[in-house]
Protein backbone atom coordinates (compact mmCIF):
# COMPACT_ATOMS: atom_id res chain seq x y z
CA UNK A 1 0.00 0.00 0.00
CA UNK A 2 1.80 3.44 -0.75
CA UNK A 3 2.34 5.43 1.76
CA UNK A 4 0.42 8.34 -0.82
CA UNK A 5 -2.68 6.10 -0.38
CA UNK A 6 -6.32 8.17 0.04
CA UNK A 7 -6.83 5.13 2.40
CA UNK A 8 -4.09 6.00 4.44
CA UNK A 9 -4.55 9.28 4.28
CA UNK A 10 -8.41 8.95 5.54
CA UNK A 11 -7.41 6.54 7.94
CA UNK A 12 -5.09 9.37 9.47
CA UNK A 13 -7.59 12.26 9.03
CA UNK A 14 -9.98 9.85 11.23
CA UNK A 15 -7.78 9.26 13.90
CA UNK A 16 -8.24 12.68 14.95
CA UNK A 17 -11.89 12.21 15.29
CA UNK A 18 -14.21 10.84 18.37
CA UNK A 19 -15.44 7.58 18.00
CA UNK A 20 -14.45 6.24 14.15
CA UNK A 21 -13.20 3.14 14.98
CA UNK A 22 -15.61 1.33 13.17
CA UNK A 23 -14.33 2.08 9.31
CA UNK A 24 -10.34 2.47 10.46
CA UNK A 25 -10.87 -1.06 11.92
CA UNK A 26 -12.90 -1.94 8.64
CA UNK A 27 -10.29 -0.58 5.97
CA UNK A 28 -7.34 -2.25 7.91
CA UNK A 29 -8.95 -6.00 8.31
CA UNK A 30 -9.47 -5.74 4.62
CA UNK A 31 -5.83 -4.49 4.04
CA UNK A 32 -4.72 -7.94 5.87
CA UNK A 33 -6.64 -10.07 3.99
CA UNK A 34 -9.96 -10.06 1.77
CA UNK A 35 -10.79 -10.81 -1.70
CA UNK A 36 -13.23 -8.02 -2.63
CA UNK A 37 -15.65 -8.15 -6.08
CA UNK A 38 -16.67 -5.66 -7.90
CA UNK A 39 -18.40 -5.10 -11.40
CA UNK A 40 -17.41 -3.21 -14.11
CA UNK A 41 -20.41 -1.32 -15.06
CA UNK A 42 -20.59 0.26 -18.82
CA UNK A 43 -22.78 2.69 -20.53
CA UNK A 44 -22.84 3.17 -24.18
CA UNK A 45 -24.16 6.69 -25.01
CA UNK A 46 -25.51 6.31 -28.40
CA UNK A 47 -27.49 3.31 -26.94
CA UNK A 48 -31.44 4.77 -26.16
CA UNK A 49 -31.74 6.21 -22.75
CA UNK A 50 -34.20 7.83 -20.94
CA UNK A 51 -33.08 9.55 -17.33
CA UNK A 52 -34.76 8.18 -14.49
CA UNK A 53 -35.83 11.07 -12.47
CA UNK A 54 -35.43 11.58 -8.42
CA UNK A 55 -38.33 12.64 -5.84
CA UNK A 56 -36.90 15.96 -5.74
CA UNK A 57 -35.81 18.20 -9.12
CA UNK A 58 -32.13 18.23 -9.73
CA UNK A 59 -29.82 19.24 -12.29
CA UNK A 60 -26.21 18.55 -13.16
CA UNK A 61 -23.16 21.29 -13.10
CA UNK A 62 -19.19 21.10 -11.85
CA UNK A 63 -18.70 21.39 -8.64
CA UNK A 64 -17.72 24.60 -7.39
CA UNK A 65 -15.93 25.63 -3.86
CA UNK A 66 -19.21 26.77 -2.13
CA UNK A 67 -20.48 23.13 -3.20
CA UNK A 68 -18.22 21.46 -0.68
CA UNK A 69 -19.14 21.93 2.68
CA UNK A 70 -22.45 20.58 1.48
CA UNK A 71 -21.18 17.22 -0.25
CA UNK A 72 -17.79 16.81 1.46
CA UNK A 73 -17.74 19.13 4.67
CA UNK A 74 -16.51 17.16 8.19
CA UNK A 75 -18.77 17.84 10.82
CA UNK A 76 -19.96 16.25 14.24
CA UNK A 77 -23.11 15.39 14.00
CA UNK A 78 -22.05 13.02 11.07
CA UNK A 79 -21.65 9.26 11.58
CA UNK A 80 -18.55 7.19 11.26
CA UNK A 81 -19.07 5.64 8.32
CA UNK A 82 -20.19 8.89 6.73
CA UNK A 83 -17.15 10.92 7.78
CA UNK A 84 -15.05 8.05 6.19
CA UNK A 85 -16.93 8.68 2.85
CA UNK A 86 -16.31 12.08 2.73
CA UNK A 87 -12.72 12.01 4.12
CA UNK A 88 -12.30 9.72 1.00
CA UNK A 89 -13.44 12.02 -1.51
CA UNK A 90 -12.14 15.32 -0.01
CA UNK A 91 -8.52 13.70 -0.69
CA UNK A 92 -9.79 12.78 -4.17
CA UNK A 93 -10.56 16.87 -4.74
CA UNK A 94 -7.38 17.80 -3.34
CA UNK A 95 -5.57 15.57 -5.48
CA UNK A 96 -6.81 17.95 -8.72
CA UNK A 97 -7.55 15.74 -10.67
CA UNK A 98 -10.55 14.40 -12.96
CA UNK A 99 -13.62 16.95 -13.22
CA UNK A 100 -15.46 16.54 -10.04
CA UNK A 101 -19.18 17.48 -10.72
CA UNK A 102 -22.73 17.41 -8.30
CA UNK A 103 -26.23 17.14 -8.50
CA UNK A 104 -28.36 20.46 -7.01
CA UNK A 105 -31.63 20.89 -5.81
CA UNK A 106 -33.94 23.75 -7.04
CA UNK A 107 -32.10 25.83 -4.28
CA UNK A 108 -29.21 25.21 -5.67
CA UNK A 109 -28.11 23.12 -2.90
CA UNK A 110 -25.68 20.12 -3.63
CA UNK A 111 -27.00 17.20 -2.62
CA UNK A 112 -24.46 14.51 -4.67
CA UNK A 113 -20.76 14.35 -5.86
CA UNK A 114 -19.16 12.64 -8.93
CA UNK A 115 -16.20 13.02 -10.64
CA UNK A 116 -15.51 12.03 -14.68
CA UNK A 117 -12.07 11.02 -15.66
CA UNK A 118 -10.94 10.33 -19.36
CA UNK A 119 -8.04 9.13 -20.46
CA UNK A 120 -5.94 12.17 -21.08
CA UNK A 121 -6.29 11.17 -16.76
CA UNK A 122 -4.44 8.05 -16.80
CA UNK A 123 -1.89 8.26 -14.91
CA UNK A 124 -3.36 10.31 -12.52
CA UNK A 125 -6.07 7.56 -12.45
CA UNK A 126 -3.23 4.82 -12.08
CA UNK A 127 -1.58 6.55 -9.28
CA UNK A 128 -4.27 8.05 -7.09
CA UNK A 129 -6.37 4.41 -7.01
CA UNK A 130 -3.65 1.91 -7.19
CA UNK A 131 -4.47 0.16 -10.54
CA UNK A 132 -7.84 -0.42 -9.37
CA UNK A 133 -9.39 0.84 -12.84
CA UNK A 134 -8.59 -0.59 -16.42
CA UNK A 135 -6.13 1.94 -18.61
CA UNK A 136 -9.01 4.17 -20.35
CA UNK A 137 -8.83 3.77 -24.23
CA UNK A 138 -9.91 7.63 -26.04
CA UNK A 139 -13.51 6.59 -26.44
CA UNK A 140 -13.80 5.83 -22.70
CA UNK A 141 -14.13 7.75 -19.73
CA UNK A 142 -14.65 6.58 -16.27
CA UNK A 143 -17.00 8.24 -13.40
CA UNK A 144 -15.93 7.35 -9.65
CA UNK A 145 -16.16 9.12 -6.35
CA UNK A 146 -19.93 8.92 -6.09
CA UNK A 147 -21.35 10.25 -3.18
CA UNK A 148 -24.96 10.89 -1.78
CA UNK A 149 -24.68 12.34 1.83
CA UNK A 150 -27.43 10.66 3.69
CA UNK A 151 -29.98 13.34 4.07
CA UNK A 152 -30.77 12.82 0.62
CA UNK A 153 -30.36 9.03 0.57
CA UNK A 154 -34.02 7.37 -0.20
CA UNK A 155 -34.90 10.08 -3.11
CA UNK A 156 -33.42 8.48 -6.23
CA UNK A 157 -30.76 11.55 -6.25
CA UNK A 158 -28.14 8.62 -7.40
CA UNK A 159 -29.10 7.06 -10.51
CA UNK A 160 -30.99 10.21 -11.49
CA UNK A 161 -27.83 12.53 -11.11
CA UNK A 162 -25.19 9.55 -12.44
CA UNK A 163 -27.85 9.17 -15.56
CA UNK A 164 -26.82 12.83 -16.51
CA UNK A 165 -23.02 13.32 -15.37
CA UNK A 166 -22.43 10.03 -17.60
CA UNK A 167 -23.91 12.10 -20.83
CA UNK A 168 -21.60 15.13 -19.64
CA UNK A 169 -18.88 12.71 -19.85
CA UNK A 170 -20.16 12.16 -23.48
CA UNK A 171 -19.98 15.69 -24.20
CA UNK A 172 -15.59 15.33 -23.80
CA UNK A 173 -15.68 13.17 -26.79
CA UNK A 174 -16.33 9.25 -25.07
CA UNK A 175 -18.95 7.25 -26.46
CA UNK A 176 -18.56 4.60 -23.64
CA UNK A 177 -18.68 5.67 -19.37
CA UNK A 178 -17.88 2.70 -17.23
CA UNK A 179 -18.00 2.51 -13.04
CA UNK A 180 -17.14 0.17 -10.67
CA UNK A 181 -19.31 -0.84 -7.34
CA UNK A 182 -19.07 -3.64 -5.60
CA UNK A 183 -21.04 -6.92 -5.25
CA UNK A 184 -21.98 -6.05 -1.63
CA UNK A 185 -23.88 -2.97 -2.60
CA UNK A 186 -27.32 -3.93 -4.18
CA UNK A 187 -28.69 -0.48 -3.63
CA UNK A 188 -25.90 1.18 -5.65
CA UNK A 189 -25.86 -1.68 -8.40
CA UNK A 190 -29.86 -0.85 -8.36
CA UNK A 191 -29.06 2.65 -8.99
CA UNK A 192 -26.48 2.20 -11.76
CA UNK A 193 -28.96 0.17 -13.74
CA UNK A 194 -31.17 2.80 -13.51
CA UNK A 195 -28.75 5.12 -14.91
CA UNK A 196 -28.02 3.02 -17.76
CA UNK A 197 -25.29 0.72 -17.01
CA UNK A 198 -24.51 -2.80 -17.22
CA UNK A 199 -22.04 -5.46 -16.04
CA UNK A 200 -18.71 -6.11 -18.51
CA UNK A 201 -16.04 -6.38 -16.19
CA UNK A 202 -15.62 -8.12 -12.80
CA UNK A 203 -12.56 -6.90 -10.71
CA UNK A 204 -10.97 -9.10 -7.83
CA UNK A 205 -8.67 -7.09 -5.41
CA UNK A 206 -6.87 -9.59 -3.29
CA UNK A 207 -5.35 -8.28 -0.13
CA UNK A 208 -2.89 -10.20 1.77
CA UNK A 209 -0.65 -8.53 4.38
CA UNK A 210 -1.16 -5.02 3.08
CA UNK A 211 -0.62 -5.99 -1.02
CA UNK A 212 -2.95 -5.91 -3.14
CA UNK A 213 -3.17 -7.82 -6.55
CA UNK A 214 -6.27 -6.51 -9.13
CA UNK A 215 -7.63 -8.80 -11.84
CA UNK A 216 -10.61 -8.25 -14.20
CA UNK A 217 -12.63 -11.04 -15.76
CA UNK A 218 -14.68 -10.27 -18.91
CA UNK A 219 -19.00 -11.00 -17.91
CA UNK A 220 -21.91 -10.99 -19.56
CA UNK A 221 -24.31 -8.66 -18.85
CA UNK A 222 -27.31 -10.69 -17.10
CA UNK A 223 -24.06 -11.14 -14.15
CA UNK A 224 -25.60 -13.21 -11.28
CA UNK A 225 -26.06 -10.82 -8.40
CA UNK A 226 -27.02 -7.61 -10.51
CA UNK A 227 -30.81 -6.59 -9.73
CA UNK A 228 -33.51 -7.59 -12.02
């Protein structure tokens, strides 16, 4: 694990906060030893679409600075797990790179995070996440980082804001977006589909003492666990 990890570097912000014990303790049993699945999820934007909407109206813009305390701010009434999230992606924005964009209400209020990478971001993409992602080809781009602070959790605000940053990932030239989520996380895998996406890769990251090895595996897209 480099010692530039956003793990690591999470795991240390969260050390200075009350009671997080719960996702330092998480990230570091899985560091020992876990083999963790995830799918490769792919969208092709000339394929028909129609956006799924959320209970509230949102639309889709970058992020700016007065966006973050919203999305990404630290504060204490948040929970453990959620203060991991954002620690995650705050290192992600202060790494510069990718185009991190949100979701906003009516108000204007962001209420979810993602960023698009394409593959003038490779290396940037192979350093920041460890060679968890496949090297982007020019007709690919990749979103990651996505994040729906819990208050607006329950409202559709995922698949209906991922549904439209994918399509302003078109707009850089791509004609496919892919994402990865895991096999453990229905609801997210739910809300992918929604947005248009379906399984083509599944990535293994084996961790044994701290290393980590990453394979992908070509699937079809009916993958067994993937909701129906």
């Amino acid at each position: 694990m480099s010692g530039n990890s956003p793990a690591l570097a999470a795991i240390g912000e969260l050390l200075r906060e009350p009671n997080t014990a719960k996702p330092i303790l998480a990230a570091a049993r899985r560091r020992l030893s876990a083999d963790v699945e995830a799918y490769g999820l792919r969208r092709d934007l000339e394929a028909p679409h129609t956006h799924p909407d959320a209970k509230i109206a949102i639309t889709v813009r970058p992020l700016e600075s007065k966006d973050v305390p919203a999305v990404l701010g630290a504060t204490a009434e948040l929970t453990p797990d959620e203060k991991w999230d954002r620690s995650m992606r705050r290192r992600l924005l202060e790494a510069n790179i990718g185009l991190p964009h949100v979701a906003v209400t009516a108000e204007d209020e962001a209420c979810y995070t993602q960023w698009i990478f394409t593959s003038k971001d490779n290396d940037d993409i192979q350093r920041h996440f460890e060679g968890i992602f496949p090297h982007l080809d020019d007709d690919m781009a990749l979103l990651e980082g996505a994040f729906t602070p819990v208050a607006w959790r329950g409202k559709g605000v995922m698949s209906a804001a991922m549904s439209r940053v994918a399509e302003r990932a078109g707009t850089l030239g791509p004609r496919y977006v892919i994402t990865f989520v895991g096999l453990d996380n229905p609801a997210s895998l739910k809300g992918c589909k929604k947005a248009g996406f379906a399984p083509y890769l599944l990535r293994t990251q084996r961790f044994r003492l701290g290393r980590q090895q990453v394979t992908f595996a070509a699937v079809e897209e009916n993958a067994p666990g993937m909701p129906v």
